[in-house]
N, C-alpha and C. Protein backbone atom coordinates (compact mmCIF):
# COMPACT_ATOMS: atom_id res chain seq x y z
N UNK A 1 -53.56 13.47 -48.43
CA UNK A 1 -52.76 14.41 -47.66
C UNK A 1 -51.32 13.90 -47.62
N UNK A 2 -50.16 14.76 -47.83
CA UNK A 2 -48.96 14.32 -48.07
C UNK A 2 -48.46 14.53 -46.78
N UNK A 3 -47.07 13.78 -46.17
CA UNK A 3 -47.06 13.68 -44.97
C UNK A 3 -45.88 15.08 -44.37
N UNK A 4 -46.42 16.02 -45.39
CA UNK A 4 -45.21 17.24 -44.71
C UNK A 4 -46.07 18.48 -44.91
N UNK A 5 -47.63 18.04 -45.26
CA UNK A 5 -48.69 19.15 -44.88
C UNK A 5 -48.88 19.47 -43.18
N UNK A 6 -48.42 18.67 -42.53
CA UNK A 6 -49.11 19.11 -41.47
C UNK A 6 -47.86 20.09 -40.90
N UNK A 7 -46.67 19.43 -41.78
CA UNK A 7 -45.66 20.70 -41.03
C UNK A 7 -45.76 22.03 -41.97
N UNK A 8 -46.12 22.13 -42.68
CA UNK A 8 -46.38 23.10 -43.80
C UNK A 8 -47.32 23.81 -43.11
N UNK A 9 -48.47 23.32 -42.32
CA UNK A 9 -49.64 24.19 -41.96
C UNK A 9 -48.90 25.00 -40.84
N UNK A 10 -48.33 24.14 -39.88
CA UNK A 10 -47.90 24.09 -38.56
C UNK A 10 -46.60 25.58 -38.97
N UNK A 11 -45.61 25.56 -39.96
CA UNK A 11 -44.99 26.56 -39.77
C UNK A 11 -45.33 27.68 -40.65
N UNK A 12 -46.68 27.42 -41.04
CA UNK A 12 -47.40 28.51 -41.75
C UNK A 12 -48.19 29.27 -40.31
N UNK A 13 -48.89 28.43 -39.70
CA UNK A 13 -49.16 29.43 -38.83
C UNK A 13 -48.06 29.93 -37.77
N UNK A 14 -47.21 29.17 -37.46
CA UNK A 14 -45.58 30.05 -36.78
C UNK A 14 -45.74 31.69 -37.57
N UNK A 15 -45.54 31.42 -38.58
CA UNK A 15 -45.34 32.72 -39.64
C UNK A 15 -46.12 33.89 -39.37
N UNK A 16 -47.33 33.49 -39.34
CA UNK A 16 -48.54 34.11 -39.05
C UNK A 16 -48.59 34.49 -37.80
N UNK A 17 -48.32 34.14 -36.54
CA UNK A 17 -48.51 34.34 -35.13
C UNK A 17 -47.44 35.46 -35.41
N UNK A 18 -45.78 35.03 -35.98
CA UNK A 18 -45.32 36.36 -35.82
C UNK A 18 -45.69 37.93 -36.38
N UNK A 19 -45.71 37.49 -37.56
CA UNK A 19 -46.58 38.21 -37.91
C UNK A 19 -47.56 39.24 -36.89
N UNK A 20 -48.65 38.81 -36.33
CA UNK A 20 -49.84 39.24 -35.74
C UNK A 20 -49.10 40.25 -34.30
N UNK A 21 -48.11 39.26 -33.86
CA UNK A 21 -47.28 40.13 -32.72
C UNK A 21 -46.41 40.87 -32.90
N UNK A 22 -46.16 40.97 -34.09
CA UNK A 22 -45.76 42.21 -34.74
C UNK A 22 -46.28 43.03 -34.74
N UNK A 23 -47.55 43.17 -35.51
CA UNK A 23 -48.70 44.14 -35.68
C UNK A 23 -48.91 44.68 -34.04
N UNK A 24 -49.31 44.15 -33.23
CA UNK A 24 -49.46 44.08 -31.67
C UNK A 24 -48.42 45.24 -31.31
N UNK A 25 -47.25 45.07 -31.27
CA UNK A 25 -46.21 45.90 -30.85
C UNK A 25 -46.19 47.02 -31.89
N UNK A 26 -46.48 47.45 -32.97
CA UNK A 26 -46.37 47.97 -33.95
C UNK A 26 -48.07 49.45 -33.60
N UNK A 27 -48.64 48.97 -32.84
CA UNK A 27 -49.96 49.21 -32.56
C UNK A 27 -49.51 50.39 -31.82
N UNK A 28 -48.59 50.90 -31.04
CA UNK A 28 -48.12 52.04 -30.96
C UNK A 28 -48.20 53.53 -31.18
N UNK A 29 -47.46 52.60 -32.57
CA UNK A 29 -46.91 53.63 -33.65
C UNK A 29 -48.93 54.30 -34.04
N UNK A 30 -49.69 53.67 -33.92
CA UNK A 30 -50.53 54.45 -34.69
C UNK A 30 -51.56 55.61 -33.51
N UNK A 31 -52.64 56.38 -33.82
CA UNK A 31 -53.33 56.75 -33.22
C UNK A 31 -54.34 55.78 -32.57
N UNK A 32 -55.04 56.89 -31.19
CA UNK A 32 -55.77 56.09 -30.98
C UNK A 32 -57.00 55.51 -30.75
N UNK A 33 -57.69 55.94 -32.46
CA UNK A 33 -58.87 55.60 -32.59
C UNK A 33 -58.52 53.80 -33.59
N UNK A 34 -57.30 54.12 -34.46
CA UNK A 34 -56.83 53.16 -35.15
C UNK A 34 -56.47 52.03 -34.42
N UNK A 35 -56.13 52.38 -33.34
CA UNK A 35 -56.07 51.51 -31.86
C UNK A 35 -56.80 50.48 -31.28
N UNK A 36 -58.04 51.43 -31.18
CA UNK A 36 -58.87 50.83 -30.68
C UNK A 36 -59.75 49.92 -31.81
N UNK A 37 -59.61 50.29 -33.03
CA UNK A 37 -60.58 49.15 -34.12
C UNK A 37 -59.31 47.97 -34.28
N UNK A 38 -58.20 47.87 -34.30
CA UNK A 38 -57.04 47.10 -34.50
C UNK A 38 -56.84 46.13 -33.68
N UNK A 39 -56.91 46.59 -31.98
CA UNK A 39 -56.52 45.69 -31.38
C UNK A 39 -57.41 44.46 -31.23
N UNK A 40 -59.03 44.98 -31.20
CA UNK A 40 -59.72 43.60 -31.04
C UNK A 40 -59.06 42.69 -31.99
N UNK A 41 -59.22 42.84 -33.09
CA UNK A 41 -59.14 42.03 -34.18
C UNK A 41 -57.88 40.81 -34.20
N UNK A 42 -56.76 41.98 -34.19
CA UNK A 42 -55.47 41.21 -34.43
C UNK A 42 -55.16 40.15 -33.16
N UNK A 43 -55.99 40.30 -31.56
CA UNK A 43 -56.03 39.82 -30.67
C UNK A 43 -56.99 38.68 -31.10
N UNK A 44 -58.19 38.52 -31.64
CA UNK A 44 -58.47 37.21 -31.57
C UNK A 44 -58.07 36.53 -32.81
N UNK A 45 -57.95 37.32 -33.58
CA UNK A 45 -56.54 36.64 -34.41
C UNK A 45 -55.39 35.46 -33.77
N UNK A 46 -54.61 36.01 -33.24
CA UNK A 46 -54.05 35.37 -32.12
C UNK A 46 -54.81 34.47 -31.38
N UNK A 47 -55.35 34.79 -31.01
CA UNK A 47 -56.13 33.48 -30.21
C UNK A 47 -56.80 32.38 -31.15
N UNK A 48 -57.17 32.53 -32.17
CA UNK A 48 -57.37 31.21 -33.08
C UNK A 48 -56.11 30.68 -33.30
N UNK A 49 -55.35 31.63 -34.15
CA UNK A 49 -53.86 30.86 -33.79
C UNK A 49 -53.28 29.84 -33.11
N UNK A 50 -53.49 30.76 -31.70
CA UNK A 50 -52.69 29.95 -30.85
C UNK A 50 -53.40 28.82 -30.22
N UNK A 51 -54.73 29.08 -30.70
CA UNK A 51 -55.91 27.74 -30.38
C UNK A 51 -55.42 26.34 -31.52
N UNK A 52 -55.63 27.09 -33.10
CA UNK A 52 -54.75 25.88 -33.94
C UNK A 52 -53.68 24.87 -33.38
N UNK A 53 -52.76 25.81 -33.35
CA UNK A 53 -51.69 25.31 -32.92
C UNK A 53 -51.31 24.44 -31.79
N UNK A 54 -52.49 24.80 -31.27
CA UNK A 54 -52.65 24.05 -29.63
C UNK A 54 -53.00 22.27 -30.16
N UNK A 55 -54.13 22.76 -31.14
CA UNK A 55 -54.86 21.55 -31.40
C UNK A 55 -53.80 20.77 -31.92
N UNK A 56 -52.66 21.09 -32.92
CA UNK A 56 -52.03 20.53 -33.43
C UNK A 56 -51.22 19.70 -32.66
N UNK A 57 -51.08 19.72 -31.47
CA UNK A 57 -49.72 18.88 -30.20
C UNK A 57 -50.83 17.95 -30.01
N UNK A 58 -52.26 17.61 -30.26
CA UNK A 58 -53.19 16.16 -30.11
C UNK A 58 -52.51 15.43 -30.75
């Protein structure tokens, strides 16, 4: 493991979280049956995320 993977992971998932809260706010714009199959998802999306990331400050 090279020693600038872990920042590589670390602002890969940055990327990704924005990403996801994008989608989140963007969730709007659609109807709302598309709504309702979208939000679970992209929500625990986020929450692994922000679980990673958590782990990563050990």
């Amino acid at each position: 493991m090279s020693t600038n993977e872990p920042m590589i992971r670390h602002h890969d998932l940055l990327i990704e979280l924005g990403s996801l809260e994008l989608a989140m706010e963007m969730l709007s714009d659609r109807n709302a049956a598309e709504q309702g199959r979208l939000r679970p998802r992209i929500e625990q999306r986020l929450a692994r995320i922000r679980e990673a990331l958590a782990g990563m400050d050990d």
